[in-house]
Each structure stands twice: as C-alpha cells, then as structure tokens.
PDB file of N, CA and C in Angstrom:
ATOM      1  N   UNK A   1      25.908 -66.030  41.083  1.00  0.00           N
ATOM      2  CA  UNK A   1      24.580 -66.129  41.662  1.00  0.00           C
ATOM      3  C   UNK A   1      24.453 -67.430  42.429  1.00  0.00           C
ATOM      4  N   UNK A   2      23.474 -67.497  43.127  1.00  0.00           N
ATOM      5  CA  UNK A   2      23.528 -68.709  43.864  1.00  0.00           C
ATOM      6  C   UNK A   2      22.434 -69.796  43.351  1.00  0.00           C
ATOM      7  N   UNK A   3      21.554 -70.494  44.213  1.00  0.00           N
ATOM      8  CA  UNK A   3      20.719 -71.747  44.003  1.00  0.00           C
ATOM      9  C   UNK A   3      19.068 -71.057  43.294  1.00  0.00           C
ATOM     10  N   UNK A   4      18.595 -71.777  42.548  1.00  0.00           N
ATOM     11  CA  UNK A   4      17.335 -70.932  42.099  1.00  0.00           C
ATOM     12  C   UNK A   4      16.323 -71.491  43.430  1.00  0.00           C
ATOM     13  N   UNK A   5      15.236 -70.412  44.200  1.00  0.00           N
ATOM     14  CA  UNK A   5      14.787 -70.734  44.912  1.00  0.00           C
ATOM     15  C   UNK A   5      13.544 -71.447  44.886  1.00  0.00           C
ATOM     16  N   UNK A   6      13.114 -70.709  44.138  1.00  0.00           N
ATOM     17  CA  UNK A   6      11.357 -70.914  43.718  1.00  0.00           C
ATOM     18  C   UNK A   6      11.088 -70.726  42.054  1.00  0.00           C
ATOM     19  N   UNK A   7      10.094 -71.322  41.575  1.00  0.00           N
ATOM     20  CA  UNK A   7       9.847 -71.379  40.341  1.00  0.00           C
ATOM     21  C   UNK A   7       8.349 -71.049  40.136  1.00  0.00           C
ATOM     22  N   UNK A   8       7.806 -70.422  38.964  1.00  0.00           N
ATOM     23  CA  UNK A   8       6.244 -70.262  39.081  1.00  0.00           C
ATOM     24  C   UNK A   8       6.505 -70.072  37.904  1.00  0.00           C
ATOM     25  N   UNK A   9       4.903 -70.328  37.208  1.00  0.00           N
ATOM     26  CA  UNK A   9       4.716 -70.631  36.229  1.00  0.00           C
ATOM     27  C   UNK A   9       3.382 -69.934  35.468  1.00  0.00           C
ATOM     28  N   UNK A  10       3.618 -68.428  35.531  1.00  0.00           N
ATOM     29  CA  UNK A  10       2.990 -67.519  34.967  1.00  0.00           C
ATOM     30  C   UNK A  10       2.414 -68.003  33.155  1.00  0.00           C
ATOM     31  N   UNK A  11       1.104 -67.188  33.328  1.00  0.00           N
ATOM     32  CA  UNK A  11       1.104 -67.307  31.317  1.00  0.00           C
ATOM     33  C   UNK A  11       2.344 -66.811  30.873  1.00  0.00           C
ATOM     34  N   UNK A  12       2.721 -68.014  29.775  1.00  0.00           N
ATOM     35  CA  UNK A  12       3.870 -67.838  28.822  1.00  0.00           C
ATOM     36  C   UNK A  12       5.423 -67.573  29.183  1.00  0.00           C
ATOM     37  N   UNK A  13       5.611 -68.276  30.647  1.00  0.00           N
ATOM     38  CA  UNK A  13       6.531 -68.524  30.302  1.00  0.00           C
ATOM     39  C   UNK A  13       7.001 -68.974  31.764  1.00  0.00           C
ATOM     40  N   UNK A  14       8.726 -69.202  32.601  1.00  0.00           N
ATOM     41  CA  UNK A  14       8.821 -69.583  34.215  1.00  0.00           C
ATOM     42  C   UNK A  14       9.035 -68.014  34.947  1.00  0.00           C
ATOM     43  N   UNK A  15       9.047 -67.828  35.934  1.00  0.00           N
ATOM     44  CA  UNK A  15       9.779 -66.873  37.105  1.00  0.00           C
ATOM     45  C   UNK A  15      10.767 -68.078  37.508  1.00  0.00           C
ATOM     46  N   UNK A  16      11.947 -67.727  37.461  1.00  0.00           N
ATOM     47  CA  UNK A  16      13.088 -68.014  38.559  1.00  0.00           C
ATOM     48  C   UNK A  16      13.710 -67.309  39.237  1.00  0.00           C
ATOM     49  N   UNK A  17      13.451 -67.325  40.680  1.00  0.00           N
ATOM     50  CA  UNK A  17      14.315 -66.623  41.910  1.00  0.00           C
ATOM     51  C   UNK A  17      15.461 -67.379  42.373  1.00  0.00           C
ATOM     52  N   UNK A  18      16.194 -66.403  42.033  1.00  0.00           N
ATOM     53  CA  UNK A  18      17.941 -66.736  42.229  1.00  0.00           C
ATOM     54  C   UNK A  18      18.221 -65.532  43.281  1.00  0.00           C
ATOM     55  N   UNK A  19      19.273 -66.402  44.006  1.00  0.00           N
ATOM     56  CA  UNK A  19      19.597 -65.487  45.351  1.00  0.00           C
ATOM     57  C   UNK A  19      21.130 -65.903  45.933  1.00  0.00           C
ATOM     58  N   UNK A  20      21.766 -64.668  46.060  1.00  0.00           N
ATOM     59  CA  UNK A  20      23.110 -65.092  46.418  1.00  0.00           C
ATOM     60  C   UNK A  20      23.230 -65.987  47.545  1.00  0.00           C
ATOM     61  N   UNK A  21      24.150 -66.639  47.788  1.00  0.00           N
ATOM     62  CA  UNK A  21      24.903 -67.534  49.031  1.00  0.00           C
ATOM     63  C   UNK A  21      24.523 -66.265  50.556  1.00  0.00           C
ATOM     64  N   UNK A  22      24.874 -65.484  50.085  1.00  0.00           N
ATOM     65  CA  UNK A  22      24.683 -64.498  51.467  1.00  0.00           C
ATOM     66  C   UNK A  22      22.970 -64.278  51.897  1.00  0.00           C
ATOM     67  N   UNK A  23      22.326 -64.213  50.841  1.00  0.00           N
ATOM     68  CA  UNK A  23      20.869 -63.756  50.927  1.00  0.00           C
ATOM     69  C   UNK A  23      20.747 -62.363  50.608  1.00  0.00           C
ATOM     70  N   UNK A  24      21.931 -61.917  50.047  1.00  0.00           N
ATOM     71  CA  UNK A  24      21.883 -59.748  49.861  1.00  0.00           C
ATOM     72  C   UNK A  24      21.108 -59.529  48.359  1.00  0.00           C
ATOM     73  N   UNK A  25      21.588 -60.522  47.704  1.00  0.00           N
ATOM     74  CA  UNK A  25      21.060 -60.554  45.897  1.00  0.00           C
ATOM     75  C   UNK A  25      20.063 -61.514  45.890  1.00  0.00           C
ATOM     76  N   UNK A  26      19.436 -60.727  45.095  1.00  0.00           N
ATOM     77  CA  UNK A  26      17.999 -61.458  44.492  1.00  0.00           C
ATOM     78  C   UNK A  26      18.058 -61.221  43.217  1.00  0.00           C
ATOM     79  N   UNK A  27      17.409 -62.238  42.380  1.00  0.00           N
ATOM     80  CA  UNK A  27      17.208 -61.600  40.699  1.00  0.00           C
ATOM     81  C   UNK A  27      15.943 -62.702  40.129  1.00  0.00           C
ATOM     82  N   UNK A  28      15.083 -62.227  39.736  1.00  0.00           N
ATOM     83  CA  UNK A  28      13.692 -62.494  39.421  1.00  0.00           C
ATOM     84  C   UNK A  28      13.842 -62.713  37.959  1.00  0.00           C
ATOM     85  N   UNK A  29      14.167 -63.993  37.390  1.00  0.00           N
ATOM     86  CA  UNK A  29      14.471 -63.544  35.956  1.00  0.00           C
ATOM     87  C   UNK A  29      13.102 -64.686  35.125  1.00  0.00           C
ATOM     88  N   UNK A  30      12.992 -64.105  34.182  1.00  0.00           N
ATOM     89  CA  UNK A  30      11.610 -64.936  33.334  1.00  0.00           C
ATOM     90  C   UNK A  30      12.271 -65.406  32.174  1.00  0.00           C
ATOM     91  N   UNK A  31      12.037 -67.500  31.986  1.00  0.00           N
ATOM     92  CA  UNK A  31      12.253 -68.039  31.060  1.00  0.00           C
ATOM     93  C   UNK A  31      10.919 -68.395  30.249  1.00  0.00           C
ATOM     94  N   UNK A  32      11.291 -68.219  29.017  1.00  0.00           N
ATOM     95  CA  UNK A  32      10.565 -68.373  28.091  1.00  0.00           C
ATOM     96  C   UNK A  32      10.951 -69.219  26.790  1.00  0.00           C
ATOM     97  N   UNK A  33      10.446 -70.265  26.425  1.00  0.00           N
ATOM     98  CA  UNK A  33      11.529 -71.156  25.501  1.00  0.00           C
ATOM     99  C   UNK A  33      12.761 -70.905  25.218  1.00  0.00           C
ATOM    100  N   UNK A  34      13.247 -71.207  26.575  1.00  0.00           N
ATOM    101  CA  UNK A  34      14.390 -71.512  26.586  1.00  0.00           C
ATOM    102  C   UNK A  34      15.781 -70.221  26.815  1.00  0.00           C
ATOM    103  N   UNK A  35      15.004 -69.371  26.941  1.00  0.00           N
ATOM    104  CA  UNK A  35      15.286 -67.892  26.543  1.00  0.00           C
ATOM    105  C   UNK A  35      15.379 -67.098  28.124  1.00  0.00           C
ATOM    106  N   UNK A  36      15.975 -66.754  28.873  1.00  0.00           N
ATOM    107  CA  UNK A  36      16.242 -65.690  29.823  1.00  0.00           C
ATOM    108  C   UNK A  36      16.034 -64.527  29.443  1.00  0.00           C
ATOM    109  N   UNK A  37      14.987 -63.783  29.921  1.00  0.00           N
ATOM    110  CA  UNK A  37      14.806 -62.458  30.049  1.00  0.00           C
ATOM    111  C   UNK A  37      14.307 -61.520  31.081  1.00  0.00           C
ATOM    112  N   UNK A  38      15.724 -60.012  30.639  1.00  0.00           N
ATOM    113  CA  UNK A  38      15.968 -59.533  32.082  1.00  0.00           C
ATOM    114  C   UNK A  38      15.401 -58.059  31.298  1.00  0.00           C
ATOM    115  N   UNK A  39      14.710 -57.312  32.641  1.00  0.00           N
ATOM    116  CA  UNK A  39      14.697 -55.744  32.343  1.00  0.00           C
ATOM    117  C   UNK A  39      15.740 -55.011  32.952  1.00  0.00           C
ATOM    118  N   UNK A  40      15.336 -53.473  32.477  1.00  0.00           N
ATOM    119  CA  UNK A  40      16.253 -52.776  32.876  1.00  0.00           C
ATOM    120  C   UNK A  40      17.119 -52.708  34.273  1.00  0.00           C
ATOM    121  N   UNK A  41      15.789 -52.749  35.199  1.00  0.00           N
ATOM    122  CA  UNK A  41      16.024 -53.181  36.722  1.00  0.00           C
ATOM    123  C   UNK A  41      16.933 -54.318  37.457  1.00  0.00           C
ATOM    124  N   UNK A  42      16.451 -55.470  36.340  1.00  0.00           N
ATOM    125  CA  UNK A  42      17.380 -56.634  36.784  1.00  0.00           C
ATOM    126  C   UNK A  42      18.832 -56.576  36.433  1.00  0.00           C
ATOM    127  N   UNK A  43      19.151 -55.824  35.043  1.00  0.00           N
ATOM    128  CA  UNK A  43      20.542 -55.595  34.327  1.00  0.00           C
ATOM    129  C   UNK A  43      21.315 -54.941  35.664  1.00  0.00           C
ATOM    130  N   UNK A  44      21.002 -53.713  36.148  1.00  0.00           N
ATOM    131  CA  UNK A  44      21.023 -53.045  37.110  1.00  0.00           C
ATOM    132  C   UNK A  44      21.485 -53.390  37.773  1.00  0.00           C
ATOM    133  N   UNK A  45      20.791 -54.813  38.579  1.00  0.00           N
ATOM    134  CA  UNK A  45      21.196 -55.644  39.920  1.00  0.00           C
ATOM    135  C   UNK A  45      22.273 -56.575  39.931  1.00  0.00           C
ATOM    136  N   UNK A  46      22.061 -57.141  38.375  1.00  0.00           N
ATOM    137  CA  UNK A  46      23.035 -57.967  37.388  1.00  0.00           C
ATOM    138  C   UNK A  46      24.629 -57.507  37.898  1.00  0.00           C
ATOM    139  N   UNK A  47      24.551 -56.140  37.318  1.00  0.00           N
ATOM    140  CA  UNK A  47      25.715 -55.593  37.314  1.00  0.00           C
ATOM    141  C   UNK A  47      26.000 -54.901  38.208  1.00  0.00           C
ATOM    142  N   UNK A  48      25.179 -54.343  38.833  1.00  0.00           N
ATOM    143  CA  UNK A  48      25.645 -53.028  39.707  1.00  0.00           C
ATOM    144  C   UNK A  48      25.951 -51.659  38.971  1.00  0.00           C
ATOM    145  N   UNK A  49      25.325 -51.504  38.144  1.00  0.00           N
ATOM    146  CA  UNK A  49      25.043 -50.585  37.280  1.00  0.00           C
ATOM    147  C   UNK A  49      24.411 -49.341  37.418  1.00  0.00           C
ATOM    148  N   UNK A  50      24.042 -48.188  37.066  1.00  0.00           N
ATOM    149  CA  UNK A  50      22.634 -46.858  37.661  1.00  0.00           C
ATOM    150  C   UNK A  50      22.320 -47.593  36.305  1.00  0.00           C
ATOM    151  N   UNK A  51      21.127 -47.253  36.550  1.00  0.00           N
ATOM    152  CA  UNK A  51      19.885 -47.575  35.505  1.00  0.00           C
ATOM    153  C   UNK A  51      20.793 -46.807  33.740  1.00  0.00           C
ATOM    154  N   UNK A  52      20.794 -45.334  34.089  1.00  0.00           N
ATOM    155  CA  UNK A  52      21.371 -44.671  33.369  1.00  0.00           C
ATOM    156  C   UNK A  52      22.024 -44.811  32.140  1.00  0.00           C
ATOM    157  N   UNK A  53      23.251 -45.794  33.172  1.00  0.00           N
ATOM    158  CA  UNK A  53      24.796 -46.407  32.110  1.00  0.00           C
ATOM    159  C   UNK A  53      23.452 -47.810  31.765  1.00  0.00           C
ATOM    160  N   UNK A  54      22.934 -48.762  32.408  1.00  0.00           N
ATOM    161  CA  UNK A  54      22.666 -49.626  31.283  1.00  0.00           C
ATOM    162  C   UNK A  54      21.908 -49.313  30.013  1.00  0.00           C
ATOM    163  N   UNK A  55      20.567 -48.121  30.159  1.00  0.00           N
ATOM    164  CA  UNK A  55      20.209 -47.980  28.856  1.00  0.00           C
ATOM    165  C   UNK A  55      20.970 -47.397  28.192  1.00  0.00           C
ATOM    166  N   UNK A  56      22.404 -46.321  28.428  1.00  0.00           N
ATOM    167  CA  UNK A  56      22.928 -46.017  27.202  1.00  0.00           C
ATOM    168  C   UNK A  56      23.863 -46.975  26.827  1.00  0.00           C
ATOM    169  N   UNK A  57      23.994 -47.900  27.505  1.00  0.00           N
ATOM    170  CA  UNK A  57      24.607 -49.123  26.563  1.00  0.00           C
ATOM    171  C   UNK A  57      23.427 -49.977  25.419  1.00  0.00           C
ATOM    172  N   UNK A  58      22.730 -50.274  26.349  1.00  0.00           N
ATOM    173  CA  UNK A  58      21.470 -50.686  25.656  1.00  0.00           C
ATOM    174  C   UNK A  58      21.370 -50.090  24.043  1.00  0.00           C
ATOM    175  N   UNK A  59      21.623 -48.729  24.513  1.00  0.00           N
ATOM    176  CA  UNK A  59      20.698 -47.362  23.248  1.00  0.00           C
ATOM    177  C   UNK A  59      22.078 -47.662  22.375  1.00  0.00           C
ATOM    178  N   UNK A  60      23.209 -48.248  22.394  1.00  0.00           N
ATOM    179  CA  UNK A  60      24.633 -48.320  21.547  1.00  0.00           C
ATOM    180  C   UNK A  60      24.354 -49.442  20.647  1.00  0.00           C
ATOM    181  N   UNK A  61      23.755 -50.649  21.740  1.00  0.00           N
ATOM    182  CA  UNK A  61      23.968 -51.846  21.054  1.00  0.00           C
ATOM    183  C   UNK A  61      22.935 -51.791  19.934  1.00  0.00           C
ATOM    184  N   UNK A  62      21.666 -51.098  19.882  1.00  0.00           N
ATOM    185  CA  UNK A  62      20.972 -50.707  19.068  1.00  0.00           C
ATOM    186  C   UNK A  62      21.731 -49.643  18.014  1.00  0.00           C
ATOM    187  N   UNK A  63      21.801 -48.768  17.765  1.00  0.00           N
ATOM    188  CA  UNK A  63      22.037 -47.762  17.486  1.00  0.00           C
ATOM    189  C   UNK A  63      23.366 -48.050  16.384  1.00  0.00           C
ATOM    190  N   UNK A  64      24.190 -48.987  17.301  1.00  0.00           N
ATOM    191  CA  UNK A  64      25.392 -49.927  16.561  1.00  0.00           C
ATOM    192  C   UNK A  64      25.102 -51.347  15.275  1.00  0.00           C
ATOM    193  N   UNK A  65      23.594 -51.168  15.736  1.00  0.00           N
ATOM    194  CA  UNK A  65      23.471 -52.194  14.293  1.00  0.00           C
ATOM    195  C   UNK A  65      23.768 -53.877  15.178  1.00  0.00           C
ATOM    196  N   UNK A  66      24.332 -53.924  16.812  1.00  0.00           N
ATOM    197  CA  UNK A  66      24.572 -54.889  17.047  1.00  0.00           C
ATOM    198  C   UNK A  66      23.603 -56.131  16.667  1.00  0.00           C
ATOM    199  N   UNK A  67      22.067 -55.629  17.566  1.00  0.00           N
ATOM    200  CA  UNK A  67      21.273 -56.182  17.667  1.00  0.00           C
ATOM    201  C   UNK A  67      20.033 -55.165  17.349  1.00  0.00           C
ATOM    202  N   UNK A  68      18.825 -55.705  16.791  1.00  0.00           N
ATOM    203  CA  UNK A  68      17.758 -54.896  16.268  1.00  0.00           C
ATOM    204  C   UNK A  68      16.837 -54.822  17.219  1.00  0.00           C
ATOM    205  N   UNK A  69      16.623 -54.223  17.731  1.00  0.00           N
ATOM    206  CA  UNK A  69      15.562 -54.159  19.240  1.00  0.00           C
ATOM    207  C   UNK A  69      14.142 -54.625  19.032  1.00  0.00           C
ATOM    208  N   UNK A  70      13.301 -54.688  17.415  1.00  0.00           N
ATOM    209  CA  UNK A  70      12.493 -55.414  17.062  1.00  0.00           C
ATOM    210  C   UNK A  70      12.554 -57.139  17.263  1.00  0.00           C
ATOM    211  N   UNK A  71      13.601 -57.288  17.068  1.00  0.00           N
ATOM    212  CA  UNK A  71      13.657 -58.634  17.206  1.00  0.00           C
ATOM    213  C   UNK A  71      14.300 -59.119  18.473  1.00  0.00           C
ATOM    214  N   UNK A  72      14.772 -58.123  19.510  1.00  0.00           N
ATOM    215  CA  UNK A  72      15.345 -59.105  20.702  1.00  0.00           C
ATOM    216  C   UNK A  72      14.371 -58.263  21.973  1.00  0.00           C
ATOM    217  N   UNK A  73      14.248 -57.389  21.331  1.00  0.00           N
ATOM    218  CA  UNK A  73      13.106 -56.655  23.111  1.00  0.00           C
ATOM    219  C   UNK A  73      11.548 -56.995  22.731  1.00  0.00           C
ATOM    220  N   UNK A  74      11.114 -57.682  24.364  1.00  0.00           N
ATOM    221  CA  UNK A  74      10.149 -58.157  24.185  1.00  0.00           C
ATOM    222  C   UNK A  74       9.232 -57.726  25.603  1.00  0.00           C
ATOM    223  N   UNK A  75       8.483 -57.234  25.624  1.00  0.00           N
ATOM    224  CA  UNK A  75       7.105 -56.376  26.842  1.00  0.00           C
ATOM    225  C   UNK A  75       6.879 -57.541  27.182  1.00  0.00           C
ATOM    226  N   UNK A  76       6.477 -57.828  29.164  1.00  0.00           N
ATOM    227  CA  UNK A  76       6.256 -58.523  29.507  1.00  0.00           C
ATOM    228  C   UNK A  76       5.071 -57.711  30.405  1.00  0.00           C
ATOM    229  N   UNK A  77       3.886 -57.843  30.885  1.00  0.00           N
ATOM    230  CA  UNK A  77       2.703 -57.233  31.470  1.00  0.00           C
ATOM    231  C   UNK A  77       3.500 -57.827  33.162  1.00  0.00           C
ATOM    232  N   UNK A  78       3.715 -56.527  34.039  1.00  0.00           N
ATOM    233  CA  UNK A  78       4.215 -57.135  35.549  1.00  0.00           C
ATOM    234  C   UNK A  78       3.123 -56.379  36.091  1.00  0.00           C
ATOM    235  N   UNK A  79       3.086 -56.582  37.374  1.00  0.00           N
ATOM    236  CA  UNK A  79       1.834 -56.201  38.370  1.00  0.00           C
ATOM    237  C   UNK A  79       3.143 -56.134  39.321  1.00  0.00           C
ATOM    238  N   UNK A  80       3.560 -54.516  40.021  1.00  0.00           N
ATOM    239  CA  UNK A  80       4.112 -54.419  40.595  1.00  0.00           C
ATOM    240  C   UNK A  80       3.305 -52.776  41.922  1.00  0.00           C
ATOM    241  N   UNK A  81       3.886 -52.988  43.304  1.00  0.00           N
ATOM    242  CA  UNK A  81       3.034 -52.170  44.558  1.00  0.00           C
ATOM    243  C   UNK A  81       3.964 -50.962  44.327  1.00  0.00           C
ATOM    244  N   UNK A  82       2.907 -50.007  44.043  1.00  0.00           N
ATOM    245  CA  UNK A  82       3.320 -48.493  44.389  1.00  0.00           C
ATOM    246  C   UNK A  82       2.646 -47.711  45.241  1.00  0.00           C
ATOM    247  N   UNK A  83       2.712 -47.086  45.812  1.00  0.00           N
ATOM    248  CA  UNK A  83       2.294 -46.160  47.411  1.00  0.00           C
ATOM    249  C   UNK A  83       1.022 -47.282  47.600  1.00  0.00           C
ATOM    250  N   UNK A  84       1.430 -48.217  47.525  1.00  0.00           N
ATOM    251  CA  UNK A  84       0.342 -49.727  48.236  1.00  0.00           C
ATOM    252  C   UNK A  84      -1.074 -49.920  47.416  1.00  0.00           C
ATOM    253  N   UNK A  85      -0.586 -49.664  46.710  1.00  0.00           N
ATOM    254  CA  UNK A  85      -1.311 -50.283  45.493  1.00  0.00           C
ATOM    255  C   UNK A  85      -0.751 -51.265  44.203  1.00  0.00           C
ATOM    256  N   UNK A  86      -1.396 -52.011  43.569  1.00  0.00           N
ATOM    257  CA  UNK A  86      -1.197 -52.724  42.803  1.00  0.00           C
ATOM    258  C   UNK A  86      -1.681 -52.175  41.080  1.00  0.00           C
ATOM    259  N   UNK A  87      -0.050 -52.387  40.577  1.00  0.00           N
ATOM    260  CA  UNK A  87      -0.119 -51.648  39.001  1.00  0.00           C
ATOM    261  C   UNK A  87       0.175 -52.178  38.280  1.00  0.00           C
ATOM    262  N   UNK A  88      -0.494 -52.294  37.315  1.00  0.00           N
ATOM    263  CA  UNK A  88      -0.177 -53.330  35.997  1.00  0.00           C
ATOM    264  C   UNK A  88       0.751 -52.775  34.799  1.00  0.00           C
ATOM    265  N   UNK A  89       1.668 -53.046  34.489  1.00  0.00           N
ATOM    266  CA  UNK A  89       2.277 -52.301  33.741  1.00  0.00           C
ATOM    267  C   UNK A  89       3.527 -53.067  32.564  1.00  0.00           C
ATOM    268  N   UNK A  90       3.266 -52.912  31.465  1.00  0.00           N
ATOM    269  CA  UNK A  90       4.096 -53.404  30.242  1.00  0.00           C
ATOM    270  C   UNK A  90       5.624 -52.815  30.706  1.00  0.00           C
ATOM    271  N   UNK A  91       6.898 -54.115  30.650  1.00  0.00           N
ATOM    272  CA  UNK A  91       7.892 -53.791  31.017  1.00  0.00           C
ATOM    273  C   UNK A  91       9.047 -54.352  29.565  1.00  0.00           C
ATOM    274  N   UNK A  92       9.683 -53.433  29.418  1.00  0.00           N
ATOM    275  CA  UNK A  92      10.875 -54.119  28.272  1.00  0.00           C
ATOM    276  C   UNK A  92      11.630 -54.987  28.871  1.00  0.00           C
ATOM    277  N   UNK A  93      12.036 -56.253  28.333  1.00  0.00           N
ATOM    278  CA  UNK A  93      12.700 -57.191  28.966  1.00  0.00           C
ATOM    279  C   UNK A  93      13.600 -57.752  27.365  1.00  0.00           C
ATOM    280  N   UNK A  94      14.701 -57.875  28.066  1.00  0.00           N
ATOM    281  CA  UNK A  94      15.771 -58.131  26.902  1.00  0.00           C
ATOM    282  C   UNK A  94      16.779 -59.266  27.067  1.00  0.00           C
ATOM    283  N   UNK A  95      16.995 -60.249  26.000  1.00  0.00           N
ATOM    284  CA  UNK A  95      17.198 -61.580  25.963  1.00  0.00           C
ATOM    285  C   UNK A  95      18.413 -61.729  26.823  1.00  0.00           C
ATOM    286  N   UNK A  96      18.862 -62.632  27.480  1.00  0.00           N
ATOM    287  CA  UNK A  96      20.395 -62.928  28.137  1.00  0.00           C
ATOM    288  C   UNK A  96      21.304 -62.783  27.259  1.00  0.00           C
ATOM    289  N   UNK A  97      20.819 -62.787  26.096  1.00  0.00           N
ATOM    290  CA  UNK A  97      22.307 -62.204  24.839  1.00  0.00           C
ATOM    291  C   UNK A  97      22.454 -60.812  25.262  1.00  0.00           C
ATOM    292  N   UNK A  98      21.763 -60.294  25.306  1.00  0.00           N
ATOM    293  CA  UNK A  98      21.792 -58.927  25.020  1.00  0.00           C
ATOM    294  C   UNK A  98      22.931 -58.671  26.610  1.00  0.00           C
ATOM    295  N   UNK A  99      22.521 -59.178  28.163  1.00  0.00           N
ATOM    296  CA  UNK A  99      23.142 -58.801  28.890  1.00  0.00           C
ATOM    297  C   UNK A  99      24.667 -59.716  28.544  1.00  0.00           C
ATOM    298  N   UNK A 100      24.686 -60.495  28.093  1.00  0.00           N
ATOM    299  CA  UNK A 100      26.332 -60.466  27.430  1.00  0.00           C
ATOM    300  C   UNK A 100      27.159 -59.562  27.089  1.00  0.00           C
ATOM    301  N   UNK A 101      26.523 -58.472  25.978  1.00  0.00           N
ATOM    302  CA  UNK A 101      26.864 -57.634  25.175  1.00  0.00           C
ATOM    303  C   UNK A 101      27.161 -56.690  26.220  1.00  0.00           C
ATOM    304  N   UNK A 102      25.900 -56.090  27.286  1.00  0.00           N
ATOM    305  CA  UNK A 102      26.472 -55.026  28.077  1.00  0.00           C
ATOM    306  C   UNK A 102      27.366 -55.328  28.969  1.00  0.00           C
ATOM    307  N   UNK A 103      27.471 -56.722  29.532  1.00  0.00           N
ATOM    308  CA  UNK A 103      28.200 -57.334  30.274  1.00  0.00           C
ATOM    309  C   UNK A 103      29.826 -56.279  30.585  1.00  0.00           C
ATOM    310  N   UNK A 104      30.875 -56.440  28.963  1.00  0.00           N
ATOM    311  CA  UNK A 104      31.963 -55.730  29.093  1.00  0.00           C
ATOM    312  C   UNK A 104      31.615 -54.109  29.345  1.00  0.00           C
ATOM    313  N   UNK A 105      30.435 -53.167  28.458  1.00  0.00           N
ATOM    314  CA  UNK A 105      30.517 -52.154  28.508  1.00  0.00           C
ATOM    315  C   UNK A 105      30.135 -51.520  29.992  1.00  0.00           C
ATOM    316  N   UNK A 106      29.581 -52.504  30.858  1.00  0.00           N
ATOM    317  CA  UNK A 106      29.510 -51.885  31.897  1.00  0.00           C
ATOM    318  C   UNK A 106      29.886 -51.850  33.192  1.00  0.00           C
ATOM    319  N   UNK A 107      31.404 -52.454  32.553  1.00  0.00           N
ATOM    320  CA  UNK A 107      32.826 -52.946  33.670  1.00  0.00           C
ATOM    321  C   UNK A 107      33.011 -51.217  33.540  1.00  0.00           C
ATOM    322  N   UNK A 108      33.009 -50.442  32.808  1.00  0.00           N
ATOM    323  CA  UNK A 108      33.845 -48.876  32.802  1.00  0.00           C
ATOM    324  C   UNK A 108      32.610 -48.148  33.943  1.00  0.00           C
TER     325      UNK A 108
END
C-alpha cells in the first residue's frame, strides 16, 4: 500500500485513506485503539478476492474455533450513496488479525 492520505476523526475512532503509488488502490480503513478494522468490501480490495471466497473463509475461521466472532466482529454505523441517496447502515468490520488469518486462505 502506499502513503496514508487523509485522516478524520469520526465518533470513536480514525478513517485512514491509503492509496497505492499508482493512484488505482484505495482502502478506507478505521482505527480504533489501536486496532485496524476492515469489512468485507475492504478484505476484497485487500486481496483481490469476490466477496464470496472472503466470507467463506471468514465463515471457517469461525466455524474452526479460530477466532469467536463475538469477540473480534464489531458493527460500525457507515452512511454510504445509493441510486443518489444517502443510507445509513450497520456494517461488520473485522480486526487486522482476522485479515492475517484470511491473508494465506485467499492466495488459492
């Protein structure tokens, strides 16, 4: 990834925009003591992933006892534009450990 661009400072916690050297990647990621957290979307961009393969990795690392999804997935309220409107909507966002874990499973 490249230089973080901009920083804001939403309730509870930062936005950091990170953007490749080229300008093609973007990734919007939210710190929270100390803590990186990415949703499904960002894993996605992370990796180059379909949405698909990351939640059934996701649904393993759970399911595997890795990690307990009570204690590492956490809803973040985003306000994002659909057919040009503005929607408020609770999003799962999951710790930078967690994209470790999918990290290898979603080299296949």
């Amino acid at each position: 990834m490249g230089r973080v661009m901009t920083t804001e400072k939403p309730a509870g916690g930062q936005v950091l925009l990170y953007r490749s050297e080229d300008g093609r990647t973007k990734l919007d990621v939210r710190l929270e003591h100390e803590t990186v957290w990415l949703n499904q979307k960002q894993l996605t961009e992370l990796f180059g992933k379909a949405k698909g393969t990351i939640s059934e990795h996701i649904q393993h690392i759970f399911e595997d006892g890795e990690l307990d999804p009570a204690a590492t997935v956490r809803s973040f309220r985003t306000v994002q534009l659909e057919g040009g409107r503005e929607v408020t909507r609770d999003v799962e966002h999951y710790p930078a450990t967690l994209s470790w874990i999918v990290a290898p499973f979603s080299a296949h």
